[in-house]
PDB file of N, CA and C in Angstrom:
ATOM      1  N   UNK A   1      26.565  -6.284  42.485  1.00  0.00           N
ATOM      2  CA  UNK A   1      25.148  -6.257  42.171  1.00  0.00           C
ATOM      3  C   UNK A   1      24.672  -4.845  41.859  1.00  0.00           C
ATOM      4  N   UNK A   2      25.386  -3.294  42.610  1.00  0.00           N
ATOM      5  CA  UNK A   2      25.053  -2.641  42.051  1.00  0.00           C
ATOM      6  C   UNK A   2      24.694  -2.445  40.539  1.00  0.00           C
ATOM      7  N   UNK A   3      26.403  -2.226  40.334  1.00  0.00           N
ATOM      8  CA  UNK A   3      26.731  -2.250  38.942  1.00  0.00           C
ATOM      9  C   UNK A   3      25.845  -2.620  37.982  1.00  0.00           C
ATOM     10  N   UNK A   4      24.524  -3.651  38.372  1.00  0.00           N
ATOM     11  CA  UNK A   4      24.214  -4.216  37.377  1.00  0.00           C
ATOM     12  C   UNK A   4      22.540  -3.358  37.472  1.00  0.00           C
ATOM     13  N   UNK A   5      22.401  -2.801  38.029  1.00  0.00           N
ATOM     14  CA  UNK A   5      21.018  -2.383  38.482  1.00  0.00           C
ATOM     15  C   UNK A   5      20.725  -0.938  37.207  1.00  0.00           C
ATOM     16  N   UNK A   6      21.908  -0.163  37.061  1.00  0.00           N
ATOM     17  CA  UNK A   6      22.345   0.970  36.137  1.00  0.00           C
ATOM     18  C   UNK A   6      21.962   0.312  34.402  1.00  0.00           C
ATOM     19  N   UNK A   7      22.816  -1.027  34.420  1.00  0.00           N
ATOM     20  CA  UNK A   7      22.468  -1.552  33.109  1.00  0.00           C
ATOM     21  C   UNK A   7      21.196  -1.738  32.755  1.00  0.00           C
ATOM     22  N   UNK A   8      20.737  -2.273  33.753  1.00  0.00           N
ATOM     23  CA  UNK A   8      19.336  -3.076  33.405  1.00  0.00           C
ATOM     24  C   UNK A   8      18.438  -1.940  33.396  1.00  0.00           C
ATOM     25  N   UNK A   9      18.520  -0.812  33.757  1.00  0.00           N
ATOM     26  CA  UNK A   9      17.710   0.016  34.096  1.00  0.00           C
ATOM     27  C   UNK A   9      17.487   0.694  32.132  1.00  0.00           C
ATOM     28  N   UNK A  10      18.565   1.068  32.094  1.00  0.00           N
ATOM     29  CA  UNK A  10      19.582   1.667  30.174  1.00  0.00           C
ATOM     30  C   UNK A  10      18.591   0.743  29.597  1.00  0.00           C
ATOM     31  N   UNK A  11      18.442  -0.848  29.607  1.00  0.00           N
ATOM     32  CA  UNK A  11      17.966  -1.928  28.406  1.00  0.00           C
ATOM     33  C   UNK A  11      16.720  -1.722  28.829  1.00  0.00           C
ATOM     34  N   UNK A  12      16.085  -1.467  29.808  1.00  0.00           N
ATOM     35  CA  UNK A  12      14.377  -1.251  30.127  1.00  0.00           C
ATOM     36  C   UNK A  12      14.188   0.348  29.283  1.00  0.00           C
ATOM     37  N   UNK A  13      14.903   1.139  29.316  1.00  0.00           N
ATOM     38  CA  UNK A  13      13.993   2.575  28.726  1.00  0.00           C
ATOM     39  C   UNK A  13      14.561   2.566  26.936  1.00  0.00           C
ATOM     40  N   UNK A  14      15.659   1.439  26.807  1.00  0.00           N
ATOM     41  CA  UNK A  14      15.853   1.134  25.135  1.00  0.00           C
ATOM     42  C   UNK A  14      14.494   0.535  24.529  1.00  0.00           C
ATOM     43  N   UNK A  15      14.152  -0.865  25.444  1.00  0.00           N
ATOM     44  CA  UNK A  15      13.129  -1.571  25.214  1.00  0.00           C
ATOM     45  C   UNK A  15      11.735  -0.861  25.148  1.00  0.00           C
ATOM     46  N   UNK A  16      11.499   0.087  26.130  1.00  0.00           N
ATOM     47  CA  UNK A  16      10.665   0.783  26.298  1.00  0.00           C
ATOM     48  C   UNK A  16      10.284   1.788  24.668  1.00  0.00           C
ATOM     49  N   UNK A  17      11.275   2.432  24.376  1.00  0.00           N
ATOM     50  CA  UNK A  17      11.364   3.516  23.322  1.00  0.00           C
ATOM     51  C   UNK A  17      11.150   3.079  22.142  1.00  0.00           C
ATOM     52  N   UNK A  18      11.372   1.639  22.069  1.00  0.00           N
ATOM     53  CA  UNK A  18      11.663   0.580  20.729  1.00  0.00           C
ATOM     54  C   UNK A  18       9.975   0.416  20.356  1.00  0.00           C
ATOM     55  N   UNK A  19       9.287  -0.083  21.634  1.00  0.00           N
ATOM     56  CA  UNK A  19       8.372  -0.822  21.604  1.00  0.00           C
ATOM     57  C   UNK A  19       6.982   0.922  21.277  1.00  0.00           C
ATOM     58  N   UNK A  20       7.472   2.115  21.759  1.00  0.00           N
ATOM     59  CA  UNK A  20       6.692   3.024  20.982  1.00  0.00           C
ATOM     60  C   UNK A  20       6.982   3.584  19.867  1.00  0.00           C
ATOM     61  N   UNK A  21       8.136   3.716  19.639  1.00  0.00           N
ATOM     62  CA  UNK A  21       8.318   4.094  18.599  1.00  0.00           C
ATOM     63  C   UNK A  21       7.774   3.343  17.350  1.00  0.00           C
ATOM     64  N   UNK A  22       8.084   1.893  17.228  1.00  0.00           N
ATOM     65  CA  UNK A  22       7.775   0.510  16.695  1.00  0.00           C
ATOM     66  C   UNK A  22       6.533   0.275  16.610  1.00  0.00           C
ATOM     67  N   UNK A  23       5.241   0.308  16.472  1.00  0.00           N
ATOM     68  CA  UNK A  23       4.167   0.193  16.346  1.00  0.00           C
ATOM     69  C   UNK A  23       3.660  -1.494  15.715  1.00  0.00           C
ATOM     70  N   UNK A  24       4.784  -2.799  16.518  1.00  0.00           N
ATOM     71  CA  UNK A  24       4.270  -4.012  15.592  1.00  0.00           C
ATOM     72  C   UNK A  24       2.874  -4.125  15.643  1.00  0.00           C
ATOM     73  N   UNK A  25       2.260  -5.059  14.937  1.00  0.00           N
ATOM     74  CA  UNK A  25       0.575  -5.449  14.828  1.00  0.00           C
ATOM     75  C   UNK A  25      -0.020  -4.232  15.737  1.00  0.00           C
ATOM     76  N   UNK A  26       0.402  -3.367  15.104  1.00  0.00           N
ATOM     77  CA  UNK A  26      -1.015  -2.004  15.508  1.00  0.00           C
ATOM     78  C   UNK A  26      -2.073  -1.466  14.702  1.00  0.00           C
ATOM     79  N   UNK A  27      -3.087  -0.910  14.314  1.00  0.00           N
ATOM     80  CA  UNK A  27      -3.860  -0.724  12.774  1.00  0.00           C
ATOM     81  C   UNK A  27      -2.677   0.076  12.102  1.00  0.00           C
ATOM     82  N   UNK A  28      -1.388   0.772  12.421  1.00  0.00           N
ATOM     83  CA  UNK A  28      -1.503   1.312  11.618  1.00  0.00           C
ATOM     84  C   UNK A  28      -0.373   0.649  10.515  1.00  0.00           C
ATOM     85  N   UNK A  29      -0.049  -1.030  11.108  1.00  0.00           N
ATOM     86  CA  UNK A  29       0.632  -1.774   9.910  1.00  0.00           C
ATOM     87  C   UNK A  29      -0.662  -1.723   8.603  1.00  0.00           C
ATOM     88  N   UNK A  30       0.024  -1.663   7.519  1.00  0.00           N
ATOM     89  CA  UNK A  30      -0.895  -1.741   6.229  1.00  0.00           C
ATOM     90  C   UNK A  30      -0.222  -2.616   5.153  1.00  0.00           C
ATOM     91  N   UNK A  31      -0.288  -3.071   4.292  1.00  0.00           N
ATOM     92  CA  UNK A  31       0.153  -3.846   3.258  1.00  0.00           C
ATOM     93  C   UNK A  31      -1.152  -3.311   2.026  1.00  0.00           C
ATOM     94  N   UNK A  32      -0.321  -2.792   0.867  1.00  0.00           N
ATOM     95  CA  UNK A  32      -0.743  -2.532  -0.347  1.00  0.00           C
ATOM     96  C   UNK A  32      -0.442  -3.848  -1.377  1.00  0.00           C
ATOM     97  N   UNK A  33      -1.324  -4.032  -2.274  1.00  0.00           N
ATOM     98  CA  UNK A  33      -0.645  -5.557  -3.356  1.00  0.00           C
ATOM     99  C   UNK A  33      -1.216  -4.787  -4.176  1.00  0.00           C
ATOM    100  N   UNK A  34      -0.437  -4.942  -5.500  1.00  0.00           N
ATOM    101  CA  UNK A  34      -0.795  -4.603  -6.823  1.00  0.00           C
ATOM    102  C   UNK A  34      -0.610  -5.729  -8.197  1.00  0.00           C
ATOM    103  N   UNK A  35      -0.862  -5.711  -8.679  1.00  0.00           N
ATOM    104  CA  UNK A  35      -0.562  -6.654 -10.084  1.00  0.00           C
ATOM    105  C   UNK A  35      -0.570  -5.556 -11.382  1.00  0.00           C
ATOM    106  N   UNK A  36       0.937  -6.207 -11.875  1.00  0.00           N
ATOM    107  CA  UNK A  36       0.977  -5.540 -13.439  1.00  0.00           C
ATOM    108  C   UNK A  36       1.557  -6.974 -14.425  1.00  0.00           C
ATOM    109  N   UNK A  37       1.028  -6.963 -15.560  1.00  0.00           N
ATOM    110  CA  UNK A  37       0.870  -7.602 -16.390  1.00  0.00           C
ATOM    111  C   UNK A  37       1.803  -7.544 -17.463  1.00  0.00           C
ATOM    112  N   UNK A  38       2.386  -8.419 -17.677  1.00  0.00           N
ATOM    113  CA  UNK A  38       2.923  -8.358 -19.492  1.00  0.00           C
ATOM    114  C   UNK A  38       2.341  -7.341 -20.608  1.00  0.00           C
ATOM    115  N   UNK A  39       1.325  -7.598 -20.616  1.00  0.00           N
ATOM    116  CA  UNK A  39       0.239  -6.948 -21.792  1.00  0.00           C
ATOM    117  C   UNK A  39       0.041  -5.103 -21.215  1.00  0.00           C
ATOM    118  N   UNK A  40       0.365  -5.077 -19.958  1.00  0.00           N
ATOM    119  CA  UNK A  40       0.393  -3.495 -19.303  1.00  0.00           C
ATOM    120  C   UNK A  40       1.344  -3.110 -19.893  1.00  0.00           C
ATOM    121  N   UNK A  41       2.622  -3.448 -19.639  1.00  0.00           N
ATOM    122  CA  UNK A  41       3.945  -2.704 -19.735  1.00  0.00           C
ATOM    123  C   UNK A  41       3.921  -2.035 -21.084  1.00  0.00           C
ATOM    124  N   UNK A  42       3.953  -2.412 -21.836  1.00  0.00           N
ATOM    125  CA  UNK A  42       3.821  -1.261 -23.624  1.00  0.00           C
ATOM    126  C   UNK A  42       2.774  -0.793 -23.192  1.00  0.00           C
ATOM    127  N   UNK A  43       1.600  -0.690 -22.430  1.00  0.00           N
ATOM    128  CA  UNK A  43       0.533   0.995 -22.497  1.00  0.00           C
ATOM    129  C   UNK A  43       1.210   1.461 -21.562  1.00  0.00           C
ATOM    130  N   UNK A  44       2.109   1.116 -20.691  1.00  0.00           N
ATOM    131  CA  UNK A  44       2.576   2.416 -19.339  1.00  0.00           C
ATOM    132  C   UNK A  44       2.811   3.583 -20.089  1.00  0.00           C
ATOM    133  N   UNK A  45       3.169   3.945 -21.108  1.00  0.00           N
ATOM    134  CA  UNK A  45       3.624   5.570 -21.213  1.00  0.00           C
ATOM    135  C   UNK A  45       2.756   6.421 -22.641  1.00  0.00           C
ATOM    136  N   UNK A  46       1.539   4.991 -22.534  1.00  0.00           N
ATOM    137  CA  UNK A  46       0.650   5.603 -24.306  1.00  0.00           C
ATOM    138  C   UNK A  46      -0.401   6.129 -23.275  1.00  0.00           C
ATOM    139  N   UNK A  47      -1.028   7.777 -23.991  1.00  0.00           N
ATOM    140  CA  UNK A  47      -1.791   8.363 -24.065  1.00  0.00           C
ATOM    141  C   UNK A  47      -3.128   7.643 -23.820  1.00  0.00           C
ATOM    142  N   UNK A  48      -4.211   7.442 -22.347  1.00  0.00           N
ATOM    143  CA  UNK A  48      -5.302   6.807 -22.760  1.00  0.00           C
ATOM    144  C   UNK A  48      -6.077   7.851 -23.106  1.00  0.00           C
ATOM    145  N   UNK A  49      -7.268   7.348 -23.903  1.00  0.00           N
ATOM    146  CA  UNK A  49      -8.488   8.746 -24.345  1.00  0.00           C
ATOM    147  C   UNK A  49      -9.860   7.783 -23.879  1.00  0.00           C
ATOM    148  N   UNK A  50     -10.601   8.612 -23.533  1.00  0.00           N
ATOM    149  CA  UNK A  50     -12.163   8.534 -23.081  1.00  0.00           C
ATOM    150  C   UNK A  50     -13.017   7.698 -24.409  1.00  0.00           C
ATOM    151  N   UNK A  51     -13.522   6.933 -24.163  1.00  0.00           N
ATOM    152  CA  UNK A  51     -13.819   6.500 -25.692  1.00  0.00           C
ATOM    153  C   UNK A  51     -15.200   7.058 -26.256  1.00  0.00           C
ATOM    154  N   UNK A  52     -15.980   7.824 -25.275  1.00  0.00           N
ATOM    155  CA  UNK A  52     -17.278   8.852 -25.129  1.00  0.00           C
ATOM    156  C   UNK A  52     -16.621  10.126 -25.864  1.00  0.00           C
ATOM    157  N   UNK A  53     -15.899  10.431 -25.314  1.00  0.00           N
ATOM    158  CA  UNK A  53     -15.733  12.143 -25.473  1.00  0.00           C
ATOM    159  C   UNK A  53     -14.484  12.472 -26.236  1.00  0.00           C
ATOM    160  N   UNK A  54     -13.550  11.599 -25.877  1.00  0.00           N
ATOM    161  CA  UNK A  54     -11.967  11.286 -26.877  1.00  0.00           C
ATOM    162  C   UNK A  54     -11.475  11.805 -26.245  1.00  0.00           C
ATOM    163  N   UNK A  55     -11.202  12.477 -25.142  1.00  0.00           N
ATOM    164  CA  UNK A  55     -10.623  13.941 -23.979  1.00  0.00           C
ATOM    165  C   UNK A  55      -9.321  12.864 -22.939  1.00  0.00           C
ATOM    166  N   UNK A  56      -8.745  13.227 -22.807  1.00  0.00           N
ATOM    167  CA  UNK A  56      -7.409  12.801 -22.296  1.00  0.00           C
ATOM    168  C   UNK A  56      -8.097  11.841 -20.572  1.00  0.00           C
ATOM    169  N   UNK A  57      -7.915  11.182 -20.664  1.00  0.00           N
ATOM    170  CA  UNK A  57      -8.480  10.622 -18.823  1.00  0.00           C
ATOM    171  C   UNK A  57      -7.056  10.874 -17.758  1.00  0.00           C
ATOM    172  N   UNK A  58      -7.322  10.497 -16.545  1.00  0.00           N
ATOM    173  CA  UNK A  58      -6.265  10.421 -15.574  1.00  0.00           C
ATOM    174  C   UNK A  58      -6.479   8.862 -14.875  1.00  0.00           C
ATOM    175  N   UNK A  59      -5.252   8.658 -14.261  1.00  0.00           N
ATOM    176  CA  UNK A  59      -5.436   7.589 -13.524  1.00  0.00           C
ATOM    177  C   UNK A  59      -5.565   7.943 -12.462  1.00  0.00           C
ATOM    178  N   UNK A  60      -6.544   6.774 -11.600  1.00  0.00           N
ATOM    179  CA  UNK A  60      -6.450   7.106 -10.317  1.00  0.00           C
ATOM    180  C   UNK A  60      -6.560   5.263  -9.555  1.00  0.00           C
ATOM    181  N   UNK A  61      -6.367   5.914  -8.500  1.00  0.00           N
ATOM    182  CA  UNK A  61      -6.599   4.402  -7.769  1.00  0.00           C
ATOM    183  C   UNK A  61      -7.262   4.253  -6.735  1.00  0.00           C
ATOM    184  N   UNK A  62      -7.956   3.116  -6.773  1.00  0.00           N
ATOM    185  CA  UNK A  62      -8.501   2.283  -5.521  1.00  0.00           C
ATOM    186  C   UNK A  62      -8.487   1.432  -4.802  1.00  0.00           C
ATOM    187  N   UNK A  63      -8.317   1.637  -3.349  1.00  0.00           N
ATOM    188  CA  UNK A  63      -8.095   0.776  -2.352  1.00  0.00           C
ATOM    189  C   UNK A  63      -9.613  -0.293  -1.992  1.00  0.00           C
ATOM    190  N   UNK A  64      -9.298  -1.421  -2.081  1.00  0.00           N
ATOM    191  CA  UNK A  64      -9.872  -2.480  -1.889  1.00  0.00           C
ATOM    192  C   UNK A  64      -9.141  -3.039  -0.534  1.00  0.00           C
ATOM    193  N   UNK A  65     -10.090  -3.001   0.627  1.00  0.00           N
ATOM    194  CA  UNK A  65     -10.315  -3.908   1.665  1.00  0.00           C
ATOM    195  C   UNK A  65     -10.230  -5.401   1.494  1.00  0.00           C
ATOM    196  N   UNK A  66      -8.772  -6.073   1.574  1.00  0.00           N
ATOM    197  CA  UNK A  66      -9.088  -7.094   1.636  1.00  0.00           C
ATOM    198  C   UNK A  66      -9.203  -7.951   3.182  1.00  0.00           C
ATOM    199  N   UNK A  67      -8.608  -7.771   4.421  1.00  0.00           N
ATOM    200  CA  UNK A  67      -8.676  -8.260   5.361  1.00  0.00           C
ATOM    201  C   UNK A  67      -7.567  -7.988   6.662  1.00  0.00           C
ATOM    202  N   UNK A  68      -7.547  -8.372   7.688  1.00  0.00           N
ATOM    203  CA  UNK A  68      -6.228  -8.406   8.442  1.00  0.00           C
ATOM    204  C   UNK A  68      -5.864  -9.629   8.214  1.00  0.00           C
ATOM    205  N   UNK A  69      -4.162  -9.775   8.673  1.00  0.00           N
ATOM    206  CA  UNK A  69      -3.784 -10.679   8.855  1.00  0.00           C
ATOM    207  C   UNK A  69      -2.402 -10.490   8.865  1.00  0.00           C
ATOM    208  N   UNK A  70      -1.450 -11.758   8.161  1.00  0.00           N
ATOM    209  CA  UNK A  70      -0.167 -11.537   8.812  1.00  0.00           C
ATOM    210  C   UNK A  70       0.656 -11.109   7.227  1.00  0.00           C
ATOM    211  N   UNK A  71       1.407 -10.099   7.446  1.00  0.00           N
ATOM    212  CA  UNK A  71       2.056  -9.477   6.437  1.00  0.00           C
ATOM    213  C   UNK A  71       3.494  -9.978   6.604  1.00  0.00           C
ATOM    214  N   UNK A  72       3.946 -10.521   5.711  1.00  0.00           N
ATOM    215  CA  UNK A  72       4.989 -10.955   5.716  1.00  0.00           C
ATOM    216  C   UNK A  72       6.576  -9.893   5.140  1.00  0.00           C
ATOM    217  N   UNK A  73       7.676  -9.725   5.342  1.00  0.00           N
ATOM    218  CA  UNK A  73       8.388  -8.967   4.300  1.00  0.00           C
ATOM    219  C   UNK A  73       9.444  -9.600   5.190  1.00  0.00           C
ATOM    220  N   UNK A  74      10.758  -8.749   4.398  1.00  0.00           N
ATOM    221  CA  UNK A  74      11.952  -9.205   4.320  1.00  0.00           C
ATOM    222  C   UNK A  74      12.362  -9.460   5.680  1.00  0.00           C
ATOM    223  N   UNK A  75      12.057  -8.382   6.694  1.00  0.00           N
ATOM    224  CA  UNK A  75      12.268  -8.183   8.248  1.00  0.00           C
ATOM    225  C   UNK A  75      12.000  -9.147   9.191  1.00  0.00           C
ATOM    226  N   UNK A  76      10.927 -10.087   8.556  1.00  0.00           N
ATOM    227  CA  UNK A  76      10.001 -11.201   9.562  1.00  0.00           C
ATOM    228  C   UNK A  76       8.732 -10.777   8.986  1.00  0.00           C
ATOM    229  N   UNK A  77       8.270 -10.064   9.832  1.00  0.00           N
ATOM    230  CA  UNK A  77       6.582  -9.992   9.649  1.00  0.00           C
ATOM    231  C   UNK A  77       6.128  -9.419  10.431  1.00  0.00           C
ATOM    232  N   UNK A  78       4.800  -8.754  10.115  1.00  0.00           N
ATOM    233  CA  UNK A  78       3.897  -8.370  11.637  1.00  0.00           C
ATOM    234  C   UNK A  78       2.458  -8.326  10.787  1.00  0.00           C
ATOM    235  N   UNK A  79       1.218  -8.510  12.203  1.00  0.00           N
ATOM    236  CA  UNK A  79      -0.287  -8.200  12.106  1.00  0.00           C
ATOM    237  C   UNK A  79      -0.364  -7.046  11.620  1.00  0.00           C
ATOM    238  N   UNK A  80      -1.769  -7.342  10.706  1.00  0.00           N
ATOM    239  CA  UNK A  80      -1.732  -5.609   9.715  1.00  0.00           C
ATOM    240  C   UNK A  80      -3.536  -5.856   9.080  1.00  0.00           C
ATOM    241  N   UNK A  81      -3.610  -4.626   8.555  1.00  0.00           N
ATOM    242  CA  UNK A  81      -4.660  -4.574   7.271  1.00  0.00           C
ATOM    243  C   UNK A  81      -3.782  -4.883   5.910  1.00  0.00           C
ATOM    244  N   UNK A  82      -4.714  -5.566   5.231  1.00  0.00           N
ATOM    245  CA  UNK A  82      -4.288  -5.826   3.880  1.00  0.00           C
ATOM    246  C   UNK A  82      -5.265  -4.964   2.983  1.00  0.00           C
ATOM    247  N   UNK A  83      -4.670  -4.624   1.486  1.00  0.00           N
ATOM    248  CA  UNK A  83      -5.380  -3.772   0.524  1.00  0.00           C
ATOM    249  C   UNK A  83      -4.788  -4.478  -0.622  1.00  0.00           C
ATOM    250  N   UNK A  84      -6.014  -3.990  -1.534  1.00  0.00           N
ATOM    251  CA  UNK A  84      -5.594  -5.010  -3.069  1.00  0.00           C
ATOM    252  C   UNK A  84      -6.242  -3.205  -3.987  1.00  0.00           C
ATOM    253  N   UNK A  85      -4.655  -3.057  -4.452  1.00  0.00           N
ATOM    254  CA  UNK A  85      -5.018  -1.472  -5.082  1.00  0.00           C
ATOM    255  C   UNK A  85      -5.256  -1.538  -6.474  1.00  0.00           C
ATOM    256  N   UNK A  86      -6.210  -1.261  -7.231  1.00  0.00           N
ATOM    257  CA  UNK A  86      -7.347  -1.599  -8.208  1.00  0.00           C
ATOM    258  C   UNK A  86      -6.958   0.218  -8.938  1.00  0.00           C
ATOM    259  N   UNK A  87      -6.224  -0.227 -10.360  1.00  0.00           N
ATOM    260  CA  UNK A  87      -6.296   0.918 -11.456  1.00  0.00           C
ATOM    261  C   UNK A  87      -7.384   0.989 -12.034  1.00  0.00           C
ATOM    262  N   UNK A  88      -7.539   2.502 -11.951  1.00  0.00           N
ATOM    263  CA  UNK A  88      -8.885   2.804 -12.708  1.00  0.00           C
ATOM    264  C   UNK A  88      -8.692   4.307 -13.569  1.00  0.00           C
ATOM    265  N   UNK A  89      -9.218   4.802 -14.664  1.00  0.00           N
ATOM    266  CA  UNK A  89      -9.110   5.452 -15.549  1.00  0.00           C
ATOM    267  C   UNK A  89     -10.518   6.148 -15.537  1.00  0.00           C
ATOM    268  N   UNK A  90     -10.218   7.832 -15.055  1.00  0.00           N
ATOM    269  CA  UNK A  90     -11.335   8.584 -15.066  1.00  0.00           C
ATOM    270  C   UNK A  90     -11.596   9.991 -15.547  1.00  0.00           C
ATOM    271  N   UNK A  91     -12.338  10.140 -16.631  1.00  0.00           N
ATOM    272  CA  UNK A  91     -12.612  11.244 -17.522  1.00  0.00           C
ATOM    273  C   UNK A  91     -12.968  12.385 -16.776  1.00  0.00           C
ATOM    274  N   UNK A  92     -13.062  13.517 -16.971  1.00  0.00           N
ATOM    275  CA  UNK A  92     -13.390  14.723 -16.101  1.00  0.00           C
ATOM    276  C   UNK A  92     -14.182  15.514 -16.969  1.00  0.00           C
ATOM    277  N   UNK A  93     -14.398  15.272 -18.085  1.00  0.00           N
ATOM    278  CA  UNK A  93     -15.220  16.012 -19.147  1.00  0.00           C
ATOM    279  C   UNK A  93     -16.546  15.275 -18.700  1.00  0.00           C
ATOM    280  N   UNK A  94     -16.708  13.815 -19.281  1.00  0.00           N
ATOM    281  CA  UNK A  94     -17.984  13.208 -18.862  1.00  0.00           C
ATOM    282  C   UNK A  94     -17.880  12.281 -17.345  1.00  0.00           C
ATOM    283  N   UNK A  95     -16.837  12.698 -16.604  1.00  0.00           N
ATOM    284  CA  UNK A  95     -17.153  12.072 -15.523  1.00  0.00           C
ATOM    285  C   UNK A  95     -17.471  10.328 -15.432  1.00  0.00           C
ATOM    286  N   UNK A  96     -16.790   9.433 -16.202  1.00  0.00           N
ATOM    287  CA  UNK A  96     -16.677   8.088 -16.730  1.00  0.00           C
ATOM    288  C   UNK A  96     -15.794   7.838 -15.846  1.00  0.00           C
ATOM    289  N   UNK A  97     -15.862   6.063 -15.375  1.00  0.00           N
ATOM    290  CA  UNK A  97     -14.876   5.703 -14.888  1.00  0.00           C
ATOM    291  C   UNK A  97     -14.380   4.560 -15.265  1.00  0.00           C
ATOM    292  N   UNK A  98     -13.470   3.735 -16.206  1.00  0.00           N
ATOM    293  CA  UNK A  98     -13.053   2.968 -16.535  1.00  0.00           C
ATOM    294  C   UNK A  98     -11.684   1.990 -16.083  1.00  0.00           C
ATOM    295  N   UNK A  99     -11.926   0.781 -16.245  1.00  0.00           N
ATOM    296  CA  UNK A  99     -11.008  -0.445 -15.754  1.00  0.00           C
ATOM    297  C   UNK A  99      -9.935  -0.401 -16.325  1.00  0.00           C
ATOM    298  N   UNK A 100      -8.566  -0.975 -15.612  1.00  0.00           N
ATOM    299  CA  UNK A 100      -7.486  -0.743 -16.359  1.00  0.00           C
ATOM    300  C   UNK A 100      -7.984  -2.083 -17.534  1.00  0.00           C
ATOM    301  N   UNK A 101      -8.670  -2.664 -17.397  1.00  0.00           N
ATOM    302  CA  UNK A 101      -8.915  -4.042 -18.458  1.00  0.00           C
ATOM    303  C   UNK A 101      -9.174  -3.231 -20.469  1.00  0.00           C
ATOM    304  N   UNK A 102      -9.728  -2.404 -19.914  1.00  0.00           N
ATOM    305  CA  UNK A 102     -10.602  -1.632 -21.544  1.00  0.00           C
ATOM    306  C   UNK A 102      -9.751  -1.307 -22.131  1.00  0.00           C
ATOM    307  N   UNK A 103      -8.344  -0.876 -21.323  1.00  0.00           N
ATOM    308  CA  UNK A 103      -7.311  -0.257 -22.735  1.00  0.00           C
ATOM    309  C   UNK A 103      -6.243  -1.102 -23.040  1.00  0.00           C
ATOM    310  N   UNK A 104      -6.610  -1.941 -22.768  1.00  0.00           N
ATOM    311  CA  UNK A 104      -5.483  -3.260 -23.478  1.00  0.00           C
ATOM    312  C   UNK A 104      -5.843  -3.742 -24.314  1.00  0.00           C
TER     313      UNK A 104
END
């Protein structure tokens, strides 16, 4: 019975280390979703222009709040925030902000 008191003791500070290190369903699980399109793929590498000013834009992106819940992936799963990340196209000359929808 000793013998066994040493083991169990080893699988309590493994379990222990797992479970901080591991952060399951804590806020800081997150899940990002994106959508790209057929009709995207030929503009991924064309030049967009401002259609105000003609001046080169940048992309940027936005996080959309969609909810908690259960995030699924290859591993199993765990509780999380979900986000729905929203392309957007923004001029710096006139300060415009445009949808990835306008340049398709």
């Amino acid at each position: 019975m000793l013998s066994l008191s040493p083991i169990i003791i080893v699988i309590m500070i493994i379990l222990i280390y797992i479970s901080k290190k591991y952060k399951f369903g804590s806020k800081y699980s997150k899940s990002i979703e994106f959508e790209y399109h057929i009709k995207e793929m030929k503009f991924i590498a064309k030049q967009r222009k401002c259609k105000v000013c003609n001046q080169k834009v940048e992309r940027v992106h936005d996080l959309e709040y969609v909810g908690e819940g259960w995030i699924s992936s290859m591993n199993g799963g765990t509780i999380g925030e979900k986000f729905k990340m929203n392309r957007l196209y923004k001029c710096d000359k006139c300060r415009l902000v445009f949808d990835k929808d306008e340049f398709i």
